[in-house]
C-alpha atoms as a PDB file:
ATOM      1  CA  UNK A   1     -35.963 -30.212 -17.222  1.00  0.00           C
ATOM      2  CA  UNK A   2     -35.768 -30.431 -13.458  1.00  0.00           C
ATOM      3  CA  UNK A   3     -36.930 -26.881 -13.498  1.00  0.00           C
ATOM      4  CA  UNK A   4     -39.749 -27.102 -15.139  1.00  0.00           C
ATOM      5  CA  UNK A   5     -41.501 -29.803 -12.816  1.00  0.00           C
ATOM      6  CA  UNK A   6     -40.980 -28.093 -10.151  1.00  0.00           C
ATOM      7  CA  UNK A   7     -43.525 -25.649 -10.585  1.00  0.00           C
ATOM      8  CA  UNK A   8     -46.375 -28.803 -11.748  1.00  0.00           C
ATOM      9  CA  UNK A   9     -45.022 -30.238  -8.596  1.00  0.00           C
ATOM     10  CA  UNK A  10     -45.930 -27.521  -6.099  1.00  0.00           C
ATOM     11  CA  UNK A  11     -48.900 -27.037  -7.932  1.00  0.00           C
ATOM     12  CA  UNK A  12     -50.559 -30.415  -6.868  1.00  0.00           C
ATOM     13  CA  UNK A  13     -49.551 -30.483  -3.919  1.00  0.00           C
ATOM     14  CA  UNK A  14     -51.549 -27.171  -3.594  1.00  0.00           C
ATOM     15  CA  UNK A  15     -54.438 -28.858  -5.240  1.00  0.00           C
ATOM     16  CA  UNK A  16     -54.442 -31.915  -2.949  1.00  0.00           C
ATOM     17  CA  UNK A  17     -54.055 -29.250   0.058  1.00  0.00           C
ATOM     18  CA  UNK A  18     -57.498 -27.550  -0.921  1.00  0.00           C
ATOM     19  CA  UNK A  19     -59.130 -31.129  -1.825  1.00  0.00           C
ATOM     20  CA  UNK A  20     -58.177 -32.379   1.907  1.00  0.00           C
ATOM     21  CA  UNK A  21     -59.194 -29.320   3.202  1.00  0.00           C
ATOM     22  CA  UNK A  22     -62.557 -29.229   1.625  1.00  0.00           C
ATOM     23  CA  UNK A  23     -63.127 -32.945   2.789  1.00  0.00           C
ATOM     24  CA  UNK A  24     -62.578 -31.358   6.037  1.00  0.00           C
ATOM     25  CA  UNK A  25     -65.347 -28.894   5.982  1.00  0.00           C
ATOM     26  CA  UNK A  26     -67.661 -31.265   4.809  1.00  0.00           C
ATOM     27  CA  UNK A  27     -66.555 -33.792   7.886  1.00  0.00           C
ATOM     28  CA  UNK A  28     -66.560 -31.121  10.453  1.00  0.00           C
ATOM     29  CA  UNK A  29     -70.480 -29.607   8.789  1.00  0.00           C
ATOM     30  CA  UNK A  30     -72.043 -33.346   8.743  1.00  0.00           C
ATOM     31  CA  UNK A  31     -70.200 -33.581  12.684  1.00  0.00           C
ATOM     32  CA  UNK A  32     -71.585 -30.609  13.918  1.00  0.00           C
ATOM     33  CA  UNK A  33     -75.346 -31.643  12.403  1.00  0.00           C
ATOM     34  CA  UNK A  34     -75.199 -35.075  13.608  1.00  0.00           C
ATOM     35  CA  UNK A  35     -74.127 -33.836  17.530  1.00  0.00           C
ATOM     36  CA  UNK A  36     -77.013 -31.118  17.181  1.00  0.00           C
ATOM     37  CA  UNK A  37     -79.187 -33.985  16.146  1.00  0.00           C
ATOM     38  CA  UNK A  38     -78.192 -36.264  18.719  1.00  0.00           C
ATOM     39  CA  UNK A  39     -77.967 -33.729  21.391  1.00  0.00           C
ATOM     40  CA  UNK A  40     -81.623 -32.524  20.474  1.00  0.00           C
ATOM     41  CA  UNK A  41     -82.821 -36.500  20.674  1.00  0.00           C
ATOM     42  CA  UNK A  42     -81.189 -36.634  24.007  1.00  0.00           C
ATOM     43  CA  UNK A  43     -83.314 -33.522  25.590  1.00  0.00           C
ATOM     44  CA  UNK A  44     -86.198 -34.950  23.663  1.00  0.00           C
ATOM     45  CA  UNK A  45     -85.875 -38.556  25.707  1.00  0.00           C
ATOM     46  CA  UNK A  46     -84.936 -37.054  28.598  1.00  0.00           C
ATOM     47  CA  UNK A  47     -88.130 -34.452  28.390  1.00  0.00           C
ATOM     48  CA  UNK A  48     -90.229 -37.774  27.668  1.00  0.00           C
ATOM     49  CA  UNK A  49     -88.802 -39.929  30.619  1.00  0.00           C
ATOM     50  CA  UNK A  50     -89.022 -37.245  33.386  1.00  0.00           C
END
Protein backbone atom coordinates (compact mmCIF):
# COMPACT_ATOMS: atom_id res chain seq x y z
CA UNK A 1 0.00 0.00 0.00
CA UNK A 2 2.96 2.17 0.88
CA UNK A 3 4.08 1.53 -2.63
CA UNK A 4 1.54 2.63 -4.37
CA UNK A 5 1.44 6.31 -2.89
CA UNK A 6 4.55 6.82 -3.52
CA UNK A 7 4.29 7.37 -7.03
CA UNK A 8 0.78 9.95 -6.38
CA UNK A 9 3.17 11.44 -3.95
CA UNK A 10 6.02 12.45 -6.25
CA UNK A 11 3.59 13.25 -8.67
CA UNK A 12 2.22 16.40 -6.80
CA UNK A 13 4.94 17.46 -5.69
CA UNK A 14 5.90 17.72 -9.44
CA UNK A 15 2.66 19.45 -10.06
CA UNK A 16 3.08 22.04 -7.28
CA UNK A 17 6.84 22.46 -8.69
CA UNK A 18 5.45 23.61 -12.22
CA UNK A 19 2.44 25.67 -10.49
CA UNK A 20 5.21 27.70 -8.35
CA UNK A 21 7.22 27.94 -11.17
CA UNK A 22 4.66 29.33 -13.47
CA UNK A 23 3.65 31.92 -10.67
CA UNK A 24 7.18 32.80 -11.10
CA UNK A 25 7.14 33.72 -14.69
CA UNK A 26 4.19 35.60 -14.35
CA UNK A 27 5.92 37.66 -11.22
CA UNK A 28 9.18 38.10 -12.94
CA UNK A 29 6.97 39.25 -16.70
CA UNK A 30 4.59 41.83 -14.66
CA UNK A 31 8.35 42.95 -12.78
CA UNK A 32 10.13 43.45 -15.75
CA UNK A 33 6.94 45.61 -17.38
CA UNK A 34 6.39 47.60 -14.39
CA UNK A 35 10.49 48.66 -14.12
CA UNK A 36 10.29 49.38 -18.03
CA UNK A 37 7.29 51.45 -17.20
CA UNK A 38 8.69 53.19 -14.40
CA UNK A 39 12.05 53.58 -15.86
CA UNK A 40 10.40 55.12 -19.11
CA UNK A 41 8.26 57.68 -16.63
CA UNK A 42 11.50 58.55 -15.04
CA UNK A 43 13.32 59.72 -18.51
CA UNK A 44 9.98 61.18 -19.38
CA UNK A 45 10.08 63.61 -16.01
CA UNK A 46 13.44 64.05 -16.19
CA UNK A 47 13.17 65.11 -20.17
CA UNK A 48 10.24 67.50 -18.88
CA UNK A 49 12.17 69.10 -15.87
CA UNK A 50 15.50 69.80 -17.69
Amino acid sequence: MIRDEIPDFSYEVGYLKGWYFTILDRIAIVAIALSKTIATTLAWTRYYTL
